[in-house]
Protein backbone atom coordinates (compact mmCIF):
# COMPACT_ATOMS: atom_id res chain seq x y z
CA UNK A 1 64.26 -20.50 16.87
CA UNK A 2 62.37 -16.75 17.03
CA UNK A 3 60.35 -18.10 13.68
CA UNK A 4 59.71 -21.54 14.47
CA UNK A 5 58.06 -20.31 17.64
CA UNK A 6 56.19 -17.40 16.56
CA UNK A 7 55.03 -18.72 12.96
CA UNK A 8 52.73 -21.32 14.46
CA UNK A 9 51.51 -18.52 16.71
CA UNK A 10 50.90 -16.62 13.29
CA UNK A 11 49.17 -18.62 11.80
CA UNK A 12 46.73 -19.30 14.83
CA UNK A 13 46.25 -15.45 15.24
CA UNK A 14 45.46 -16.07 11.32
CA UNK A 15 42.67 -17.90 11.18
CA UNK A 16 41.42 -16.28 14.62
CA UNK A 17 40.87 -13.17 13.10
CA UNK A 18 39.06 -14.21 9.83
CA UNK A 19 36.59 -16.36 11.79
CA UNK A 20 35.41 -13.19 13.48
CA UNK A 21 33.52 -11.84 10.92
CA UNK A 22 31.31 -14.91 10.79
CA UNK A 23 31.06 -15.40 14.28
CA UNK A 24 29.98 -11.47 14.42
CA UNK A 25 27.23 -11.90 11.55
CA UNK A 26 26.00 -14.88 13.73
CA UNK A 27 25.86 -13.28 17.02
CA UNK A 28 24.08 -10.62 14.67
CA UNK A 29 21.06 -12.50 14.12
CA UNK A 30 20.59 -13.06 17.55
CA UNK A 31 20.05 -8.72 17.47
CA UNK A 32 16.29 -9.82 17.24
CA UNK A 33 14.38 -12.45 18.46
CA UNK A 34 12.46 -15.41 16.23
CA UNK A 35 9.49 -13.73 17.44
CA UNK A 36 9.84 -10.51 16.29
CA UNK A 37 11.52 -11.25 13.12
CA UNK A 38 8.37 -13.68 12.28
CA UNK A 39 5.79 -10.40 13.07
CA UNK A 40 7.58 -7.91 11.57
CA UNK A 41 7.49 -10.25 8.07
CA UNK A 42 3.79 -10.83 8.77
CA UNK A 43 2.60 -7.23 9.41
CA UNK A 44 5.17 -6.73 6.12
CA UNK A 45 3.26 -9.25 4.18
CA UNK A 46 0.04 -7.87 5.47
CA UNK A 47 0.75 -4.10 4.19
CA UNK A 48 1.64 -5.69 0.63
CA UNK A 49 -1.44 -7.70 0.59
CA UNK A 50 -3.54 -5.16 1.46
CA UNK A 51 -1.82 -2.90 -0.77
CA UNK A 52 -2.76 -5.29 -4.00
CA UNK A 53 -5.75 -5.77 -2.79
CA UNK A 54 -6.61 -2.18 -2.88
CA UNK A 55 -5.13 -1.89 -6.23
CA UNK A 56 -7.21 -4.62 -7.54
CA UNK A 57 -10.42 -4.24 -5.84
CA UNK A 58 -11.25 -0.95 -4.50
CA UNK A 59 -9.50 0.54 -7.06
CA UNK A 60 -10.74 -1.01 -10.02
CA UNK A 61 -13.69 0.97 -11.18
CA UNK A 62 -12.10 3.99 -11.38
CA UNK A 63 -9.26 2.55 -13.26
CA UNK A 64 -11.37 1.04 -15.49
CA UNK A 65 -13.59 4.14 -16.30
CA UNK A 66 -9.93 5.27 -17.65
CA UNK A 67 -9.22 2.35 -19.69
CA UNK A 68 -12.12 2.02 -22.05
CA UNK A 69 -13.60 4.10 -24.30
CA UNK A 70 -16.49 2.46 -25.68
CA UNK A 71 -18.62 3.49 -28.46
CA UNK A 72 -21.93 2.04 -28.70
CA UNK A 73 -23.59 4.21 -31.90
CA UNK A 74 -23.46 1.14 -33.21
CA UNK A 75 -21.80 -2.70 -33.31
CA UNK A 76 -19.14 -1.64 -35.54
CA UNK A 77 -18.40 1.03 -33.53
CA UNK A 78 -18.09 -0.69 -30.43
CA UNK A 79 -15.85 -3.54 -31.98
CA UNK A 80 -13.32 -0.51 -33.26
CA UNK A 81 -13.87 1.31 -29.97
CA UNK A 82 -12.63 -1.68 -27.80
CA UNK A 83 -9.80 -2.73 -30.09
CA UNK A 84 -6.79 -1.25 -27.86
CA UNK A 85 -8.06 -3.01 -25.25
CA UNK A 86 -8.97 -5.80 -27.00
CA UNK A 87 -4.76 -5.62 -28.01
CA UNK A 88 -3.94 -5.07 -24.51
CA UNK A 89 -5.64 -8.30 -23.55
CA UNK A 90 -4.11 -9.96 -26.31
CA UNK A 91 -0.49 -9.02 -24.05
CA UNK A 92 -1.98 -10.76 -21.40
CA UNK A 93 -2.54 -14.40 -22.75
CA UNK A 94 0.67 -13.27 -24.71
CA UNK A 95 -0.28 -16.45 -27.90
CA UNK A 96 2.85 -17.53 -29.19
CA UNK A 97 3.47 -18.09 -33.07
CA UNK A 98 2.78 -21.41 -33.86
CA UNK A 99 2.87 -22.77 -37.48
CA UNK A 100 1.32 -26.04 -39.05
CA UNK A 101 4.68 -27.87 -39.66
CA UNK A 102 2.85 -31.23 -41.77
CA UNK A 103 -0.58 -31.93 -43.18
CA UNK A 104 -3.50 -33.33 -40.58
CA UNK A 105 -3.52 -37.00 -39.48
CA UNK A 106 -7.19 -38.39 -39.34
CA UNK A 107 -8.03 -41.90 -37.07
CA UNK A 108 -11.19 -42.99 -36.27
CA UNK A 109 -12.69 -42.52 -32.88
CA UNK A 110 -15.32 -44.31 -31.46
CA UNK A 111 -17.39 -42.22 -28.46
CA UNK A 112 -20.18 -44.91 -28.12
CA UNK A 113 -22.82 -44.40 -30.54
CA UNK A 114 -20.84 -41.56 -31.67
CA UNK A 115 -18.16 -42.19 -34.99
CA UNK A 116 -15.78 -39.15 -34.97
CA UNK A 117 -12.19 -38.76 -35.72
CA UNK A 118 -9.10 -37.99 -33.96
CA UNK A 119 -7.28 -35.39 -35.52
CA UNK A 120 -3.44 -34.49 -34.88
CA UNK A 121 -2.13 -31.41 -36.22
CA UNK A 122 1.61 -30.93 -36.28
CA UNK A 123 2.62 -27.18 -35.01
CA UNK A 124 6.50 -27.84 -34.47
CA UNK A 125 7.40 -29.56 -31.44
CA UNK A 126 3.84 -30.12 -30.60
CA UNK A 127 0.28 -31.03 -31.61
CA UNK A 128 -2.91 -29.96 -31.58
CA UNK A 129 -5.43 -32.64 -31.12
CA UNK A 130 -8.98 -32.88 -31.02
CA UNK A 131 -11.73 -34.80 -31.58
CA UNK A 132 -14.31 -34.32 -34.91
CA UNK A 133 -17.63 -35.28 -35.17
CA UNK A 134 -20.10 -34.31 -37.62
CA UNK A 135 -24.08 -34.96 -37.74
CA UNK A 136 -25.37 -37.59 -40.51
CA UNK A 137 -26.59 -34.58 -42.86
CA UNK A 138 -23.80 -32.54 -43.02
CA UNK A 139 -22.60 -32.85 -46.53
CA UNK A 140 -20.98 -30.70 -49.34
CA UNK A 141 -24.49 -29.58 -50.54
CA UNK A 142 -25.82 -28.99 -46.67
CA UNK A 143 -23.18 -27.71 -44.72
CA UNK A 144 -23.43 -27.12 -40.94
CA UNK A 145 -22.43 -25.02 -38.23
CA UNK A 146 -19.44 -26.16 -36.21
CA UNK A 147 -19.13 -26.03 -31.98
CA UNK A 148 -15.93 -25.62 -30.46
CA UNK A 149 -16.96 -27.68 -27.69
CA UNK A 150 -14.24 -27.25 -24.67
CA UNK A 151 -13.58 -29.51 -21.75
CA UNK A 152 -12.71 -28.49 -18.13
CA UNK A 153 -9.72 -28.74 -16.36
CA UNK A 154 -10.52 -32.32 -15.02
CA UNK A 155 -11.52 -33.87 -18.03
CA UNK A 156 -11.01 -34.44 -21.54
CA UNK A 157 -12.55 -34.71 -24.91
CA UNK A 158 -14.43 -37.52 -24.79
CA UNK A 159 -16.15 -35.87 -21.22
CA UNK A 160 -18.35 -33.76 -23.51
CA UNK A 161 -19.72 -37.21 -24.89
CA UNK A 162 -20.61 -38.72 -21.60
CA UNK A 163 -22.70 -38.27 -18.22
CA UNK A 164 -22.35 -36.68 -15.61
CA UNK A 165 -21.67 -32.99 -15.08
CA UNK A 166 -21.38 -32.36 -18.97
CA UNK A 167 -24.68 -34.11 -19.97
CA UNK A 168 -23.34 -35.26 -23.25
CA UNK A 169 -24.13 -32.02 -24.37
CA UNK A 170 -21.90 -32.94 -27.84
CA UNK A 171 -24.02 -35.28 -28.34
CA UNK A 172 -26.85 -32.71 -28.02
CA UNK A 173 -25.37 -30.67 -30.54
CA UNK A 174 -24.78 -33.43 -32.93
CA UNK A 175 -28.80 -34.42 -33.02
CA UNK A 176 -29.57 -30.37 -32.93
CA UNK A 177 -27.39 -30.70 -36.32
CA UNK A 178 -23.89 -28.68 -35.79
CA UNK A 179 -20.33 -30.44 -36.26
CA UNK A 180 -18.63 -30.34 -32.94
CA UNK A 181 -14.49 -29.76 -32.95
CA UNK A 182 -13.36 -31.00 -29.03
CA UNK A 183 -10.13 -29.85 -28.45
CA UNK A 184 -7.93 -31.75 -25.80
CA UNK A 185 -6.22 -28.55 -23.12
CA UNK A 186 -4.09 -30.19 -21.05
CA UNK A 187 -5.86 -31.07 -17.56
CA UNK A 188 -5.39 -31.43 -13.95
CA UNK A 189 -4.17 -28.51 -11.87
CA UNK A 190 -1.13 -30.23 -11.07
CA UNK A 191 -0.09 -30.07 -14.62
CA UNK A 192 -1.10 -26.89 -15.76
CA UNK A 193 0.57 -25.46 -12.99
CA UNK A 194 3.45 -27.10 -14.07
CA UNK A 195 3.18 -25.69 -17.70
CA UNK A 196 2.32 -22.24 -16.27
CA UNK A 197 5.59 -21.53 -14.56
CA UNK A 198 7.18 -22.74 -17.67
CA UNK A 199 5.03 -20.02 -19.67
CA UNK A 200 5.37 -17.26 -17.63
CA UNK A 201 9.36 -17.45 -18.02
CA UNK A 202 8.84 -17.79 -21.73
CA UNK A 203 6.61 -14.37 -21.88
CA UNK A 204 3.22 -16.72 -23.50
CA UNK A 205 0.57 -18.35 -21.40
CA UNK A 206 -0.84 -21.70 -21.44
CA UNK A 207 -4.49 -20.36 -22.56
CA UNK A 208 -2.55 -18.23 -25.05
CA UNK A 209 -0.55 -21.32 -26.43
CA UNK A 210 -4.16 -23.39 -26.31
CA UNK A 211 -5.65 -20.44 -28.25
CA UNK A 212 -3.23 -20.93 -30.84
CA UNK A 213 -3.33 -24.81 -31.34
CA UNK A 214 -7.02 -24.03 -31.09
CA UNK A 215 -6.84 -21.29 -34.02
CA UNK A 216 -4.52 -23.60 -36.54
CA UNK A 217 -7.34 -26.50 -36.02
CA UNK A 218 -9.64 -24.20 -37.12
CA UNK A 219 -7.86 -23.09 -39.93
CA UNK A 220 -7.76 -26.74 -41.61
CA UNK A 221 -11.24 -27.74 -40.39
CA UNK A 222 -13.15 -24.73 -41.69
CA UNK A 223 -11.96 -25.93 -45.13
CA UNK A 224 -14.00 -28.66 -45.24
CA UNK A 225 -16.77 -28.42 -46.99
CA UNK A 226 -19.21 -29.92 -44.95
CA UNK A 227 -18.55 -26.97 -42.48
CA UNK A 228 -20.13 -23.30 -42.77
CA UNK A 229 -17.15 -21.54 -42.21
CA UNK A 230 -19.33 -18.11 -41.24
CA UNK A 231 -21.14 -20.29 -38.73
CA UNK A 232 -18.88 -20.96 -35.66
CA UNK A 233 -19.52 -20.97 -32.23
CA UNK A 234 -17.96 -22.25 -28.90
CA UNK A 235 -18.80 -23.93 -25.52
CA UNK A 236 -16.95 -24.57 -22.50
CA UNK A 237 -17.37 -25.86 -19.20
CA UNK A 238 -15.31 -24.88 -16.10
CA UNK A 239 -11.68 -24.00 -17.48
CA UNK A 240 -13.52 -24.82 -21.17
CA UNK A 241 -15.49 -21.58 -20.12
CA UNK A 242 -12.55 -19.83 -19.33
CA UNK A 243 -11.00 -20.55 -22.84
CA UNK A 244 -14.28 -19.31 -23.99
CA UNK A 245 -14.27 -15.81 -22.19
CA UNK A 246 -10.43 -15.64 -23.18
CA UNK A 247 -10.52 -16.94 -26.90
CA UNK A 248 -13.68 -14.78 -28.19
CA UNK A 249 -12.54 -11.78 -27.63
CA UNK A 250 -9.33 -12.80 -29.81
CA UNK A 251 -11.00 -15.48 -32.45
CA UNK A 252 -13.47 -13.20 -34.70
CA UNK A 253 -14.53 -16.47 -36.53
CA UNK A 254 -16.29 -17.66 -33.25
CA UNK A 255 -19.85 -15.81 -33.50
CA UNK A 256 -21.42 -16.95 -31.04
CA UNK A 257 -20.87 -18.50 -26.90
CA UNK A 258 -21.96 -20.28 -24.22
CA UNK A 259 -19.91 -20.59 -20.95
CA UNK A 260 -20.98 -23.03 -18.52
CA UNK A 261 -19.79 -23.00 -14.85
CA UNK A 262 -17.01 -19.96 -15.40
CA UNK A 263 -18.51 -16.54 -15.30
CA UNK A 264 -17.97 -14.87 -12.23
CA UNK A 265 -17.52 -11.22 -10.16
CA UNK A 266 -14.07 -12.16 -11.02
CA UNK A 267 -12.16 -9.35 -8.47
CA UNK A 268 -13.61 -11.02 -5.65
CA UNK A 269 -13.09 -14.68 -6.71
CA UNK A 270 -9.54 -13.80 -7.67
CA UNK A 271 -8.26 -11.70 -4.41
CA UNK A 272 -10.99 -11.90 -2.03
CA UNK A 273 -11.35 -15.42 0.23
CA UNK A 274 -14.71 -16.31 1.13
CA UNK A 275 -16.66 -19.14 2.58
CA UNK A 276 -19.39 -18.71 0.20
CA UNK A 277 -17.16 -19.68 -2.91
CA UNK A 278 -13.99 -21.30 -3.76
CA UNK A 279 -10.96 -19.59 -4.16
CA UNK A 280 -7.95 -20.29 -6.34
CA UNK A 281 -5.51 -19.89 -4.29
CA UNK A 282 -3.08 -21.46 -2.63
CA UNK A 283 -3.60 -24.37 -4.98
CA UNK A 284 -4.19 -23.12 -8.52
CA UNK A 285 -1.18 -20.95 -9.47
CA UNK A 286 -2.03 -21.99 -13.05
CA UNK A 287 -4.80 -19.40 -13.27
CA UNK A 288 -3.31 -16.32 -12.04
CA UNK A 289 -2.61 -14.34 -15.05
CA UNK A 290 -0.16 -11.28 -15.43
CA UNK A 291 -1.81 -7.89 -16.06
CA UNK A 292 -5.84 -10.07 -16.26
CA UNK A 293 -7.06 -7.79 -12.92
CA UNK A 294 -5.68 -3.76 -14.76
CA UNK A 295 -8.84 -3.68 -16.59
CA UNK A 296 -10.60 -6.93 -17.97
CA UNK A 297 -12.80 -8.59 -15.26
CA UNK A 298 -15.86 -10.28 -16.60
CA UNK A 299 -18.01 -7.94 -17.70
CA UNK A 300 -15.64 -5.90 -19.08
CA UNK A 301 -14.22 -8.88 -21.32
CA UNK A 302 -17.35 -9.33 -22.52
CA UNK A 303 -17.44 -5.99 -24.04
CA UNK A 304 -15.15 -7.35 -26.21
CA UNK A 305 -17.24 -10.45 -27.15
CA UNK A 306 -20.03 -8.03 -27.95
CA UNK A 307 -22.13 -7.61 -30.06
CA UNK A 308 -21.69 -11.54 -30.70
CA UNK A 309 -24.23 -13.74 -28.75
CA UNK A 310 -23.46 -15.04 -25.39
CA UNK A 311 -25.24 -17.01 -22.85
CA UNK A 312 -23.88 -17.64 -18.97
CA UNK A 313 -25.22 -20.50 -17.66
CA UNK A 314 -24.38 -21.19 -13.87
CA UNK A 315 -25.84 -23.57 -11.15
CA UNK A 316 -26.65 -21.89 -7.59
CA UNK A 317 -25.07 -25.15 -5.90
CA UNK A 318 -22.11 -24.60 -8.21
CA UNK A 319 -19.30 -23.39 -5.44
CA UNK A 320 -17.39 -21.52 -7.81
CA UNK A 321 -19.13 -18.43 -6.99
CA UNK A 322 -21.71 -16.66 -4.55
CA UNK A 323 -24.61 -16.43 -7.37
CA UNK A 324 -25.78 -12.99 -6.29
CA UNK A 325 -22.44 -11.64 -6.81
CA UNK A 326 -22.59 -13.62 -10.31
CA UNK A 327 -25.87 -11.95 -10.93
CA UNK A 328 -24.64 -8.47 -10.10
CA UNK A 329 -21.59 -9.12 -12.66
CA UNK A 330 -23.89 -10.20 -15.11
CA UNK A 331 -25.98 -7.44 -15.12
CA UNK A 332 -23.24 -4.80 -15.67
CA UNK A 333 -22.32 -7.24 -18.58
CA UNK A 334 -25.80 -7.21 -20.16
CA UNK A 335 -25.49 -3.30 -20.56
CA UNK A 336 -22.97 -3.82 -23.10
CA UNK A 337 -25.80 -5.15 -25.16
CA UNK A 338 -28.60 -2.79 -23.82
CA UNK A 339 -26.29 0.12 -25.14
CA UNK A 340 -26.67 -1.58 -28.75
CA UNK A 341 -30.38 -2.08 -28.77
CA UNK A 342 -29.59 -6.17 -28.56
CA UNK A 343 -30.65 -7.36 -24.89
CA UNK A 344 -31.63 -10.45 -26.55
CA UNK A 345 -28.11 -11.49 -27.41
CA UNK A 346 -26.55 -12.24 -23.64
CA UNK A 347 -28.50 -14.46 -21.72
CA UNK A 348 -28.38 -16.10 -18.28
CA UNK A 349 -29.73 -19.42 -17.70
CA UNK A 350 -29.29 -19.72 -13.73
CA UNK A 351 -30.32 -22.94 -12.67
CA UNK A 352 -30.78 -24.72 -9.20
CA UNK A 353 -28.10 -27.18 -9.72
CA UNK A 354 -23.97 -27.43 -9.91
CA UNK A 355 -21.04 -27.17 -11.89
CA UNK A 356 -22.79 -28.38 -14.86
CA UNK A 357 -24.06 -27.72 -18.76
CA UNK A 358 -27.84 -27.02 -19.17
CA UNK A 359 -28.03 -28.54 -22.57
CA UNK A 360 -31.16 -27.70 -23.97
CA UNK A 361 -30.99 -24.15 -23.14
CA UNK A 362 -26.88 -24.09 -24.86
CA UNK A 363 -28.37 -25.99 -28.16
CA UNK A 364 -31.44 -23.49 -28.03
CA UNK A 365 -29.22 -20.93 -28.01
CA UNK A 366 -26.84 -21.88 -30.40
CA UNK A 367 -29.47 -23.03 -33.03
CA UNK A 368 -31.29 -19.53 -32.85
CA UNK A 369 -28.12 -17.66 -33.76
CA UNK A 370 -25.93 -20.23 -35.84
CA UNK A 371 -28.25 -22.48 -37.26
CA UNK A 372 -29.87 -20.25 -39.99
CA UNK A 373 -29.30 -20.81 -43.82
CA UNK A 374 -25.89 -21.84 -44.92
CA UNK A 375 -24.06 -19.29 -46.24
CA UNK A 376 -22.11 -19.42 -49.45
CA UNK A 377 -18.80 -20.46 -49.63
């Protein structure tokens, strides 16, 4: 009788008490209003943005000053001088190893009035494709300079053969005489972003995985020997100008650039929002890189393109950037080349259109430097 009565009464007491703790914790959150919760995250927020901010901005000349060490007695020198940066970049795109797995696989590709190939080359579990072109002359006896000719983030190869933004400027370096290699990056921001988070978890980078397929294509197409191997340049557009300012400083076998629609004072269009440019974020995740802001905004990176050539080309109706912040960036890049007695080798062509390719001033540029005798293989 005493136990049937009381162990129901138990058990009650039971689960009375170990609800308590929840209901506690619950009443708990009610310790501090929705309201004040919400501000104190935002001012929270607001101290670490400011805080990066500082760090990357205000702060970055002086840590900068710290982290090269150039040498500009002469070209040589300022290659060796800029290598542990040059390795410290290489961390940042982070370039996995990726190893031609099978031979080449050549298909003819039709781009108009254009016959190239489409070329597949087997690195493992994926390709690196691109399209080939070369100019009626090039031959065994006559061998010509070859473009790296990079597309943007919303296009693809056969862009560089077309209107529009690009001009056909492929095509332009086809009549000026140079092979073109057009590699296909994978486009749309949706999908790099994708890739990105995939990349970052994996310690590489998508431009550092791009660089790669980029450097084994090479590797099979500068055997040919209708291509002067000792005569390679490249040119992007938009994101192709990014793998441009990224790959160079990497690739030594690319001697000469143009970048079209990239360049930019990077810190502010990185960190600082503004209505006089667009911004990457919220909607671009794929082009925040880990470590890029420590030391290697654009004219810094292109200390380690130097002494090579290098033209900027960039439209003042091109949104990307405010051009007199482009134009201040540039010139701090252009002393890299001052210091070496070689002003002639950087060059800006800014124009008073958009996100675009000047063509004849690119093929100028690249036939002055590249286009000289062939060399001997």
């Amino acid at each position: 009788m005493y136990t049937r009565f009381y162990k129901p009464l138990f058990c009650l007491l039971t689960i009375f008490l170990l609800t308590q703790p929840f209901k506690a914790a619950s009443q708990n959150n009610k310790l501090i209003s929705d309201e004040a919760e919400t501000a104190r995250t935002d001012a929270y927020e607001k101290q670490l943005e400011n805080y990066l901010q500082h760090y990357l901005v205000d702060e970055y000349e002086a840590r900068s000053a710290k982290a090269w060490n150039r040498d500009y007695s002469s070209p040589d020198a300022l290659v060796r001088s800029v290598e542990p940066n040059r390795r410290r970049w290489e961390a940042v795109l982070s370039p996995p190893v990726l190893t031609k797995t099978g031979p080449l696989a050549r298909k003819p590709h039709f781009l108009g009035d254009v016959q190239g190939e489409w070329i597949e080359l087997p690195l493992g579990l994926i390709t690196a494709q691109a399209v080939l072109a070369f100019p009626a002359k090039a031959s065994k006896q006559k061998p010509v300079p070859l473009i790296i000719v990079q597309h943007g983030i919303g296009s693809s190869p056969e862009t560089s053969f077309s209107p529009g933004g690009y001009h056909e400027y492929a095509k332009g370096l086809l009549k000026a005489g140079f092979a073109v290699l057009v590699p296909m990056n994978l486009r749309s921001v949706e999908r790099r972003n994708n890739i990105e988070r995939y990349a970052r978890l994996a310690g590489t980078s998508l431009p550092g995985i791009e660089l790669v397929r980029v450097q084994n294509l090479l590797d099979v197409v500068l055997a040919d020997p209708r291509v002067d191997a000792e005569r390679v340049g490249m040119w992007g557009v938009s994101l192709g100008g990014m793998a441009t300012m990224f790959w160079m400083p990497l690739e030594p076998r690319i001697k000469a650039g143009v970048v079209s629609g990239w360049f930019n004072e990077r810190r502010n269009k990185m960190v600082i929002k503004d209505s006089r440019y667009s911004s990457f974020a919220p909607t671009e995740e794929h082009a925040f890189f880990n470590g890029w802001l420590t030391e290697f905004t654009d004219y810094d990176a292109v200390s380690m393109i130097a002494p090579r050539p290098l033209m900027i080309q960039h439209g003042k109706k091109d949104g990307i950037a405010h051009w007199p912040q482009l134009i201040e960036e540039y010139d701090k890049a252009k002393v890299h080349y001052q210091k070496l007695n070689m002003p002639e080798k950087i060059e800006l062509t800014l124009h008073e259109g958009g996100h675009e390719a000047v063509v004849e001033d690119g093929v100028k540029f690249m036939t002055r430097w590249l286009n000289t005798a062939p060399s001997k293989k």
